[in-house]
Structures are given as C-alpha cells and as structure tokens.
N, C-alpha and C. Protein backbone atom coordinates (compact mmCIF):
# COMPACT_ATOMS: atom_id res chain seq x y z
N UNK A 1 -21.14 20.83 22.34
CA UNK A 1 -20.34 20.17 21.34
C UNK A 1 -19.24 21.12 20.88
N UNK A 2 -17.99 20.80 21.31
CA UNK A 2 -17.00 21.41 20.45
C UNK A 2 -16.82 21.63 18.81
N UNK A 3 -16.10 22.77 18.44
CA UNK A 3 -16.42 23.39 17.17
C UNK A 3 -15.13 23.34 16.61
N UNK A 4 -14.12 22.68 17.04
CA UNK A 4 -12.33 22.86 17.12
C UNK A 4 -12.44 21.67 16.21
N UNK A 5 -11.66 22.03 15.55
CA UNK A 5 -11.19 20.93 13.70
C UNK A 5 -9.95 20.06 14.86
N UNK A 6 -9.68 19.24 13.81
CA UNK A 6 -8.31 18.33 14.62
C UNK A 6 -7.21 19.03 14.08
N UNK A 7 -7.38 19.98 12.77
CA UNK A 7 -6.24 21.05 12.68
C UNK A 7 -6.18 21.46 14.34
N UNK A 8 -7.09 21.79 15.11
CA UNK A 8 -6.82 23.02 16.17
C UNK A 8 -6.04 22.08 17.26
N UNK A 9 -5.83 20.77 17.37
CA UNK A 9 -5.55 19.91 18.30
C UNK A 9 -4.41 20.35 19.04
N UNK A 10 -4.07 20.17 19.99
CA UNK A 10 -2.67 20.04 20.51
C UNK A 10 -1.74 19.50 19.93
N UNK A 11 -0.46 19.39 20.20
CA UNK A 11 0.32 18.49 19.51
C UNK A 11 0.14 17.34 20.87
N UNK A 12 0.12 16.05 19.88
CA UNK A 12 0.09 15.09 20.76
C UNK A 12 0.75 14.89 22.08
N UNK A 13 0.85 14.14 23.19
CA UNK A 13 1.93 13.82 23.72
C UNK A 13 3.18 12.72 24.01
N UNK A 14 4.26 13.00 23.90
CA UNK A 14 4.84 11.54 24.00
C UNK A 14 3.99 10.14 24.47
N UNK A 15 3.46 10.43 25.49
CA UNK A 15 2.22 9.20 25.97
C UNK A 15 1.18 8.90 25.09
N UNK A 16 0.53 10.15 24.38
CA UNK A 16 0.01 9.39 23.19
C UNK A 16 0.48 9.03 22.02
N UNK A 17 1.83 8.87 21.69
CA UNK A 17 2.47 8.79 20.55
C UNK A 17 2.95 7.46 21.16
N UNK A 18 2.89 6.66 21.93
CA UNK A 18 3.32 5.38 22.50
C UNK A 18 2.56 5.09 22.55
N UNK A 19 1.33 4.90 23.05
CA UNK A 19 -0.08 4.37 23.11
C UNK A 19 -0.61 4.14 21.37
N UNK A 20 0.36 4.85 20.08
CA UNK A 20 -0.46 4.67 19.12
C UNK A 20 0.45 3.79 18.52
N UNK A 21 1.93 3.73 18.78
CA UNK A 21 2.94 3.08 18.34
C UNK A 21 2.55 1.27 19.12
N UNK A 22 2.07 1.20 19.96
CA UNK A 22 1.77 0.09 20.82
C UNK A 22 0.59 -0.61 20.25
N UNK A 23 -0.44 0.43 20.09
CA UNK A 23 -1.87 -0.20 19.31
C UNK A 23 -1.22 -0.55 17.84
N UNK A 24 -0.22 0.18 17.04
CA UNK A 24 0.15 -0.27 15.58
C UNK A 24 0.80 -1.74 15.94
N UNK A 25 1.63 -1.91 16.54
CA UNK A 25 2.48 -3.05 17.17
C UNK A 25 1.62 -4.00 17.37
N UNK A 26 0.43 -3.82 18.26
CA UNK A 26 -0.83 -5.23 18.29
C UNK A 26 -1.54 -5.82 17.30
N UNK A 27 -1.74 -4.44 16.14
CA UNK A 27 -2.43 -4.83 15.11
C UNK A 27 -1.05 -5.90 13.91
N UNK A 28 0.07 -5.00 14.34
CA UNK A 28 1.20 -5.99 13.58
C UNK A 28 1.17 -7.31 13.64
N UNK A 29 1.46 -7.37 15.48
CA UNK A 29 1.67 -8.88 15.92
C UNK A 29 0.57 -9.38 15.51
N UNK A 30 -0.99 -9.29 15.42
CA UNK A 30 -2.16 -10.03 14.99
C UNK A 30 -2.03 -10.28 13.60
N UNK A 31 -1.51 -9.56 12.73
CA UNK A 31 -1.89 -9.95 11.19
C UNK A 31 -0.06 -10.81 10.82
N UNK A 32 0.73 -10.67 11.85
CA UNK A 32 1.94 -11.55 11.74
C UNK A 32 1.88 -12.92 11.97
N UNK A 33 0.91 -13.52 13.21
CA UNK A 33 -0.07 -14.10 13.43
C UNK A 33 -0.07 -15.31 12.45
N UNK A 34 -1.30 -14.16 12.19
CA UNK A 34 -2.70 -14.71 10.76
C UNK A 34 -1.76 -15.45 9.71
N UNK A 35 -0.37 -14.38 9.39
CA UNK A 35 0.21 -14.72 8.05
C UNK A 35 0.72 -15.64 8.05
N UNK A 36 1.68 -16.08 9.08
CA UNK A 36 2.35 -17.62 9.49
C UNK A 36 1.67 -18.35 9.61
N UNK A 37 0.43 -18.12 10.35
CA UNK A 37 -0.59 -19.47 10.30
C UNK A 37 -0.90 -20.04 8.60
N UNK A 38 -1.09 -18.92 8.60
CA UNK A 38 -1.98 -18.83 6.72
C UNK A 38 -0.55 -19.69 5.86
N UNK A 39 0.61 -19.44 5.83
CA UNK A 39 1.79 -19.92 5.47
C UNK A 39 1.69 -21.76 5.71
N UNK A 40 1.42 -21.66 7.04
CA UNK A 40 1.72 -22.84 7.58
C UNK A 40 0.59 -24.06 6.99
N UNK A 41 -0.36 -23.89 6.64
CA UNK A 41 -1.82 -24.33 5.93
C UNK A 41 -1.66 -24.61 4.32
N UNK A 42 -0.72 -23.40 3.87
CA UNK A 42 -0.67 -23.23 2.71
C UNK A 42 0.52 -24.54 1.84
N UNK A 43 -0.27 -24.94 0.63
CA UNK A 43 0.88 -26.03 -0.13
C UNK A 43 1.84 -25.24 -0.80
N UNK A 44 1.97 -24.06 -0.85
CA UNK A 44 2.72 -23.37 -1.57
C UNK A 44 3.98 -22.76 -0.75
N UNK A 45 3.38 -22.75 0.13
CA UNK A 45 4.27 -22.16 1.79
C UNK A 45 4.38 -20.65 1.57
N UNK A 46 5.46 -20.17 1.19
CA UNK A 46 5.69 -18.82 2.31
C UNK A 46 5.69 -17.83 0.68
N UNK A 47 6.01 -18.71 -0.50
CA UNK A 47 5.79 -18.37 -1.71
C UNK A 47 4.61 -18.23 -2.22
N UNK A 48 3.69 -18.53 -1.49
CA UNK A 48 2.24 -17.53 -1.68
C UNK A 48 1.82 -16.58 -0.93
N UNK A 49 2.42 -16.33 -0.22
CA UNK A 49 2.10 -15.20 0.61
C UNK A 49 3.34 -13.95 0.04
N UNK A 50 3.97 -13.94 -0.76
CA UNK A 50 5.00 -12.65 -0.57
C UNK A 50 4.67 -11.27 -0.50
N UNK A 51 3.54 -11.35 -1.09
CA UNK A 51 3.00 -9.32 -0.66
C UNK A 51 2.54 -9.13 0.56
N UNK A 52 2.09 -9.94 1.21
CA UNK A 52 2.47 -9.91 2.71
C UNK A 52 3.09 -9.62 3.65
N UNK A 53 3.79 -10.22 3.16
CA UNK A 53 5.54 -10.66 3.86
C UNK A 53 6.37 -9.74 3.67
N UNK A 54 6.27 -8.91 2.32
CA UNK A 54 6.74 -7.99 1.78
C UNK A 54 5.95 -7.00 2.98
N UNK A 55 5.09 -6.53 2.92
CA UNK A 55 4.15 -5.38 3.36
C UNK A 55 4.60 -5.93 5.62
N UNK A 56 4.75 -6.64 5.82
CA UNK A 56 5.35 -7.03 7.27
C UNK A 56 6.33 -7.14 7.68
N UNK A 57 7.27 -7.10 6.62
CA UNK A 57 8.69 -6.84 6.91
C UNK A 57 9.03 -5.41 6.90
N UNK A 58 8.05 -4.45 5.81
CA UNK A 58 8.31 -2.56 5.72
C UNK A 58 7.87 -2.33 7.04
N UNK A 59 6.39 -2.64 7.52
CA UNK A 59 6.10 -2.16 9.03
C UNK A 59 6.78 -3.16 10.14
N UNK A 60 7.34 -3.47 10.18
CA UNK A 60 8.46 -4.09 11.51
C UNK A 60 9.26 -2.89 11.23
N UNK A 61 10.10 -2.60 10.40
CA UNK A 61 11.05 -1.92 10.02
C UNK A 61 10.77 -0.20 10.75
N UNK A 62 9.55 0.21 10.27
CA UNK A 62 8.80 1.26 10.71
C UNK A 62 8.65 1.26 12.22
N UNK A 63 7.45 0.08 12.67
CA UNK A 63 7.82 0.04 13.67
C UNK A 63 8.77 0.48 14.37
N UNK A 64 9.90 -0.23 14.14
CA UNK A 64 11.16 -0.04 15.11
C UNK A 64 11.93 0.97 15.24
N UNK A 65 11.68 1.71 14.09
CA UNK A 65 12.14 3.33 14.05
C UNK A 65 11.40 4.27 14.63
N UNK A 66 9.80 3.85 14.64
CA UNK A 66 8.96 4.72 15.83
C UNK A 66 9.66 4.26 16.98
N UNK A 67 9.40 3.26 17.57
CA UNK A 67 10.22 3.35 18.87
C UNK A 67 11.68 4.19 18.88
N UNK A 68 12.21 3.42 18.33
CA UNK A 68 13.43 4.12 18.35
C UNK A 68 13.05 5.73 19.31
N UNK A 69 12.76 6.52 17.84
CA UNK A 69 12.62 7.69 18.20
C UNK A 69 11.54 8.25 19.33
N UNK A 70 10.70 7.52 19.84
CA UNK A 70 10.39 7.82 20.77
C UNK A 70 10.83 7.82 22.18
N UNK A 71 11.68 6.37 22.31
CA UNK A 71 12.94 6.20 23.21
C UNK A 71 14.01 7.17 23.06
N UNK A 72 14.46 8.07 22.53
CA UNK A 72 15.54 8.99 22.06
C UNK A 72 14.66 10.36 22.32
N UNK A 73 13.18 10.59 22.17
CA UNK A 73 12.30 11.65 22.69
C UNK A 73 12.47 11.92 24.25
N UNK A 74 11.93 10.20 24.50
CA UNK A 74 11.79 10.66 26.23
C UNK A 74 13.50 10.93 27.04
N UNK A 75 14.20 10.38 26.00
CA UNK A 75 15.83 10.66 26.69
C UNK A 75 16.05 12.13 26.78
N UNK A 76 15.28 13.29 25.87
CA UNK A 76 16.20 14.27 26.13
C UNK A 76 15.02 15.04 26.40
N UNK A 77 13.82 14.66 27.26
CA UNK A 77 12.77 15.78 27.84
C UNK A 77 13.05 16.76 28.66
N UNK A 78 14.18 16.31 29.39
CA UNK A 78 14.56 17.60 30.32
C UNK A 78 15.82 18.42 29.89
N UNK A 79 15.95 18.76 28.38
CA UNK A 79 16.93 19.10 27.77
C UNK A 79 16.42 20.37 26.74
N UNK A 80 17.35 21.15 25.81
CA UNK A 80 16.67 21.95 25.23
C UNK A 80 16.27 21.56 24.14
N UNK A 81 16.76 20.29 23.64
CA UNK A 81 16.02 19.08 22.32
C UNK A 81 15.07 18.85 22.50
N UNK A 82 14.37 18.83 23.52
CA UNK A 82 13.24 18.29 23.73
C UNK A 82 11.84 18.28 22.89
N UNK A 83 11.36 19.86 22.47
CA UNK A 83 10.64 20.17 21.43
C UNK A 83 11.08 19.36 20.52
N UNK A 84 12.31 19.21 19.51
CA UNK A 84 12.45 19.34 18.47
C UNK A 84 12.32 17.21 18.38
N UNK A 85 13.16 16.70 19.24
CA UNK A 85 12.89 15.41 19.46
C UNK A 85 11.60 14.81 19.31
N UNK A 86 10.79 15.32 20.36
CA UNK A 86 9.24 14.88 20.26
C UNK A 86 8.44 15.57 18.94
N UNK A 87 9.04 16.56 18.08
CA UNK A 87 8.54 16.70 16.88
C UNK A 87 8.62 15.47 15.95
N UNK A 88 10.17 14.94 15.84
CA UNK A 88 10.49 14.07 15.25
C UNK A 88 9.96 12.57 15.40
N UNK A 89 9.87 12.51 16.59
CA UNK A 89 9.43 11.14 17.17
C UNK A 89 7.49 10.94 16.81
N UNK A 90 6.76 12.67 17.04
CA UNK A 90 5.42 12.62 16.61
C UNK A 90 5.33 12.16 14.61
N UNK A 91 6.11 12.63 14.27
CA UNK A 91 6.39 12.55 12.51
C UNK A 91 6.45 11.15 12.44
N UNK A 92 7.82 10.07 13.17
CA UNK A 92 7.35 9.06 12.52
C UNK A 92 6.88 7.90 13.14
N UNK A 93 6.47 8.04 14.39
CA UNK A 93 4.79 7.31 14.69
C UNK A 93 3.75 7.83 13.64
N UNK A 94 3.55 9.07 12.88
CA UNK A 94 2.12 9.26 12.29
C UNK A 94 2.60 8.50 11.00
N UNK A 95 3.95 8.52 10.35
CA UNK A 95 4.09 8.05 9.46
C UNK A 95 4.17 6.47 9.60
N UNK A 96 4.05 5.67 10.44
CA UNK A 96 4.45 4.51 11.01
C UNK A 96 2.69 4.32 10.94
N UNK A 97 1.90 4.69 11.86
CA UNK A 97 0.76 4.38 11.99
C UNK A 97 -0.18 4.65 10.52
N UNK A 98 0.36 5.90 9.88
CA UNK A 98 -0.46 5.73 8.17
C UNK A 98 -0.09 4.46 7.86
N UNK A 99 0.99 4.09 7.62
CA UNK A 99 1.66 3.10 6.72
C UNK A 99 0.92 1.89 7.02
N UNK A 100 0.39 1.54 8.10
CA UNK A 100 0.40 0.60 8.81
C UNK A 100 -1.27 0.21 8.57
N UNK A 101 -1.99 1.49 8.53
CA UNK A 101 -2.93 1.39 7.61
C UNK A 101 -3.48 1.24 6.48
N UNK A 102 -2.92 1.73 6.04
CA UNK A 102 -2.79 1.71 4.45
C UNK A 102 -2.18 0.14 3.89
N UNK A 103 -1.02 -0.28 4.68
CA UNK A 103 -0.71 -1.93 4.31
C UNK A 103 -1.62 -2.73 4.32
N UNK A 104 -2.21 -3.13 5.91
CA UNK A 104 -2.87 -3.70 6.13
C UNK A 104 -4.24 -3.60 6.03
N UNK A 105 -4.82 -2.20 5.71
CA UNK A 105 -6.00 -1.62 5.39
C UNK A 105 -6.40 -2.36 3.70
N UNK A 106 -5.82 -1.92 3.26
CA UNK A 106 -6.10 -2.35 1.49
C UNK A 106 -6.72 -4.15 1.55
N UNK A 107 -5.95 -4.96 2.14
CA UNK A 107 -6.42 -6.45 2.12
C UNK A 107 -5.96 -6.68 3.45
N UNK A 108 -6.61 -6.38 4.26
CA UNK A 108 -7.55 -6.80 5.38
C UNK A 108 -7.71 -8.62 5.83
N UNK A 109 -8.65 -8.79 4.74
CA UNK A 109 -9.13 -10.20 4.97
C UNK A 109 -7.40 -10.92 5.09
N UNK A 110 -6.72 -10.25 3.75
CA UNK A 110 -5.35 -11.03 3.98
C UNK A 110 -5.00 -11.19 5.31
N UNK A 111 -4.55 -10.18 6.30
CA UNK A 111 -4.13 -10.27 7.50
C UNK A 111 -5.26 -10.66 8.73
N UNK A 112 -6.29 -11.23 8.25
CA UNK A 112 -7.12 -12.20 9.55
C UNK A 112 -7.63 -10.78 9.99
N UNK A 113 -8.15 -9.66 9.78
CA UNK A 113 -8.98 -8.60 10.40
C UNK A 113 -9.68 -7.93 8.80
N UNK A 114 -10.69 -6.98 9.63
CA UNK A 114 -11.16 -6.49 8.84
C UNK A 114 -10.73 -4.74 9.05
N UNK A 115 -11.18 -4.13 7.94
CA UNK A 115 -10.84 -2.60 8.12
C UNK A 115 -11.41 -1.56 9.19
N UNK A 116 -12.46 -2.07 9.83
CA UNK A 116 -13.17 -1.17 11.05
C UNK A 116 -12.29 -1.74 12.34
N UNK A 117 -12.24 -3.04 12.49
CA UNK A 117 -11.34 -3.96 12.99
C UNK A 117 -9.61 -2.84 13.38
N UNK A 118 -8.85 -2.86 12.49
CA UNK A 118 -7.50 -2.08 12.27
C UNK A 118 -7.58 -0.74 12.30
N UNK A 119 -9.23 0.17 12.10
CA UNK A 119 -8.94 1.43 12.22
C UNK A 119 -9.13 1.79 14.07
N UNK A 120 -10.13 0.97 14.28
CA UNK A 120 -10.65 1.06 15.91
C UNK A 120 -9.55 1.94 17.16
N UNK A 121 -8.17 1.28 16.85
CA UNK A 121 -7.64 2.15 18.35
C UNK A 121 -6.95 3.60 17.54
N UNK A 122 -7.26 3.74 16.54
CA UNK A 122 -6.56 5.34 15.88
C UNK A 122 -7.80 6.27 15.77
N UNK A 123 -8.87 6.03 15.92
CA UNK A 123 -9.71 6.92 16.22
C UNK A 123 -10.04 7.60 17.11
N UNK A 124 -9.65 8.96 16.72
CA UNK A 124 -9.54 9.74 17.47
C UNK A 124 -8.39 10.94 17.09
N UNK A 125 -7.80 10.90 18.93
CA UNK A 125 -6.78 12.14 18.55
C UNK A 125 -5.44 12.00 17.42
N UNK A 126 -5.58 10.54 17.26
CA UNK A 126 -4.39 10.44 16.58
C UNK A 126 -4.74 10.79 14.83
N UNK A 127 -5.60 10.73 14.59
CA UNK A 127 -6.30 11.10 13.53
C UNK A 127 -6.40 12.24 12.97
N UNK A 128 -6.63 12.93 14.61
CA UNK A 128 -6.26 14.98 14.15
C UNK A 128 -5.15 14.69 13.64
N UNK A 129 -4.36 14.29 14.74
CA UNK A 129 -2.76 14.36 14.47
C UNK A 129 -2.55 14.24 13.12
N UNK A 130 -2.54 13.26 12.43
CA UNK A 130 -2.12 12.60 10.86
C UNK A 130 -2.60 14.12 10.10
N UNK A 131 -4.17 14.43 10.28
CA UNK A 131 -4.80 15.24 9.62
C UNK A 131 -3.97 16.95 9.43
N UNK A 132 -3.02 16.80 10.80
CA UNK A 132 -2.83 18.25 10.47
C UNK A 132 -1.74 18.35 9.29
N UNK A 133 -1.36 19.83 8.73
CA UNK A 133 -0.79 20.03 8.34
C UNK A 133 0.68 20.29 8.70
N UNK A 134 1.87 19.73 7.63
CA UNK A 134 2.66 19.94 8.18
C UNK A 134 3.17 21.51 9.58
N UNK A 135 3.92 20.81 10.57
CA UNK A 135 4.38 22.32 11.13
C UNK A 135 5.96 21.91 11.23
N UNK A 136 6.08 23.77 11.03
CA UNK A 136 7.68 23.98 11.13
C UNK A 136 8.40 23.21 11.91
N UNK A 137 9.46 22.52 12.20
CA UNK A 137 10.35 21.85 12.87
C UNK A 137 10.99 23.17 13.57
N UNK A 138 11.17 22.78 14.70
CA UNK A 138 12.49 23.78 15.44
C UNK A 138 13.75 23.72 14.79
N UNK A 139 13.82 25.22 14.65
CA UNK A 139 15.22 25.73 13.50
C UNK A 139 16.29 24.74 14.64
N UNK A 140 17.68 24.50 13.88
CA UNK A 140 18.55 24.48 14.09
C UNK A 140 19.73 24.59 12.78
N UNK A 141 19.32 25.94 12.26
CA UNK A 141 19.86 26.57 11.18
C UNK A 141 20.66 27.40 12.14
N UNK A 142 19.99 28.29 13.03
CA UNK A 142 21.04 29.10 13.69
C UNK A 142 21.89 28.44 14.03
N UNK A 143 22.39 27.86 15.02
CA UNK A 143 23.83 26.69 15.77
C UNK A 143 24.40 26.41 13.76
N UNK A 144 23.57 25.97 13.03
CA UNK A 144 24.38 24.98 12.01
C UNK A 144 24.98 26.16 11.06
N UNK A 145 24.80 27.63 10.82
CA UNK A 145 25.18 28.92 10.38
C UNK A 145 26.14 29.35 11.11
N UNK A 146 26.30 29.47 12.41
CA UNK A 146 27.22 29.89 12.73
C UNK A 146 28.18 29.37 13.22
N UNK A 147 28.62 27.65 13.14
CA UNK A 147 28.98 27.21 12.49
C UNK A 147 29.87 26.62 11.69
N UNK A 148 29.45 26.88 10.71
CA UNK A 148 29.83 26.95 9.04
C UNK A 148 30.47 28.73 8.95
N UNK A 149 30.07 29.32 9.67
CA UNK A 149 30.58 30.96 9.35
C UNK A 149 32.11 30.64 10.08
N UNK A 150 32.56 29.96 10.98
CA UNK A 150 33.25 29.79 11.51
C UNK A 150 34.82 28.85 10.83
N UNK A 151 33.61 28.15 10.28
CA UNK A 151 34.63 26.97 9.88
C UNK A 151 34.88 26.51 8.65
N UNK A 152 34.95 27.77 7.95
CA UNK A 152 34.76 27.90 6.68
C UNK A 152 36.03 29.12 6.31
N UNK A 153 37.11 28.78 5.67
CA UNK A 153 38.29 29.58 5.77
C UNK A 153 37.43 31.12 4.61
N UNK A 154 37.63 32.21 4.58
CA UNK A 154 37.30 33.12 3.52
C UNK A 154 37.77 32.94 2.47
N UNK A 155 36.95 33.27 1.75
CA UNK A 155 37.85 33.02 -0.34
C UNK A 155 39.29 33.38 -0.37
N UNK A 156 39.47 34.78 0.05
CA UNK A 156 40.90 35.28 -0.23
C UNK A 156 41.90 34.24 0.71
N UNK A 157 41.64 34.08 1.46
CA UNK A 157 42.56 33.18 2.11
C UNK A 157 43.04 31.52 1.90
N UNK A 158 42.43 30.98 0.33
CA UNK A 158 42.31 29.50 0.12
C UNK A 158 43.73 29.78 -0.29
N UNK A 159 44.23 28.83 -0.59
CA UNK A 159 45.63 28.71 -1.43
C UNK A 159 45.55 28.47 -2.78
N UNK A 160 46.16 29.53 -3.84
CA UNK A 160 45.73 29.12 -5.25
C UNK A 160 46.91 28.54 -5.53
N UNK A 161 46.85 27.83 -6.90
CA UNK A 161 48.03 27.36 -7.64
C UNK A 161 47.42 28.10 -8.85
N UNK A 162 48.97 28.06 -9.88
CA UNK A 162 49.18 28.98 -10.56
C UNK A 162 49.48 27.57 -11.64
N UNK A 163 48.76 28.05 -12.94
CA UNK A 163 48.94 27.06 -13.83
C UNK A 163 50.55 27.31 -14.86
C-alpha cells in the first residue's frame, strides 16, 4: 500500500484534465436534462426553477473556459509555453470541476442525481489534484521586466513644463 498523500501526486496530465472536463460536461448535460424536463412538467415553467438555471448557466460558462484552455494547452505543447499553459488549463478544469460540485452537489435531488452519483468519476487523481496546494506558476516576470526596463523612458529624460 502506498504511503504518498495526493499532495505528493504528479501534476496531472493534459489527458487527465480532459477526461475530468468531459466527465464534468456529462454530469452537466444529465442535470440540464433533468432541469428542462422538470421545467417542462412544471405549471410555473422555467420561473420555478431559477436557482437552477442560474447555477447551469455559471457551469456552461466554466465549462467552456476549461475547454477553451485546454484546447490553447495542447496548441502550444511543443513550445516553451507549454509548462505554463497546462498550468493554467490544470487551474481551471480543477476550478471548473469544484464548482461543478459544489452546484450541483448541494441539491442533487434538484438535478435528477444524487451526491455519490456526481462525485463517482472525480474520484481519485483528480481529487489529489484539487487537494494540492497552490504551486508557483512559471515566472514570466523576467521577459515582462525587461521589458518595461526598456520601454520605459528614465525620469530625467520626461519633458517638464514649467508653471
């Protein structure tokens, strides 16, 4: 039996950061589902459901910015962005996949599943993942310093006016 915390994990890989963005996306489309059906049943219509609707319109939104950035990850793998991309792209799949829990986690029954139901395909490595603590992003202070050292005229040299 391994003795390694999910602090000690690897950093994920683009393939599992799509595989968790894909399982959030199934659990979406299922409780998007549920809610239109539930709408469609309902005498009140779409005006009883708004915390719903509300809470499925933030994760679409999410959603689509995990992809995003994971499509913009795998674009520059053979580049020297590459680290810093797939940092970004791991950040907001984990923040995409919390959210996504936490929405649909709280009222459950609302979205036609239950909470063991919605936690099922994140168990696991993606879980270290969430769990670790933040890590440093790859600087790009150096390139953005020098720069600004560049392109930045010196004090003595601004033009004063004289009152």
């Amino acid at each position: 039996m391994s003795t390694a915390s999910p602090i000690d994990a690897p950093a994920p890989s683009l393939a599992t950061l799509e595989d968790a963005v894909g399982a959030a996306e199934d659990r979406y489309q299922r409780a998007l589902a549920h809610v239109r059906d539930a709408v469609a049943r309902s005498a009140g219509g779409a005006d009883t459901f708004q915390l719903q609707i509300y809470d499925l319109a933030f994760l679409r939104a999410g959603l689509s910015a995990a992809g995003a950035m994971l499509r913009w990850a795998r674009s520059l793998e053979a580049s020297t962005e590459a680290e810093f991309a797939a940092s970004m792209a791991g950040l907001f799949t984990a923040e995409t996949v919390a959210d996504l829990r936490m929405r649909l986690g709280m009222r459950a029954v609302d979205y036609g599943t239950t909470r063991e139901a919605l936690e099922a395909p994140f168990i696991g490595l993606i879980d270290g993942v969430l769990q670790q603590p933040p890590q440093r992003m790859p600087s790009r202070r150096s390139a953005a310093n020098s720069w600004r050292a560049t392109a930045r005229p010196a004090p003595s040299s601004c033009p004063t006016t004289s009152a």
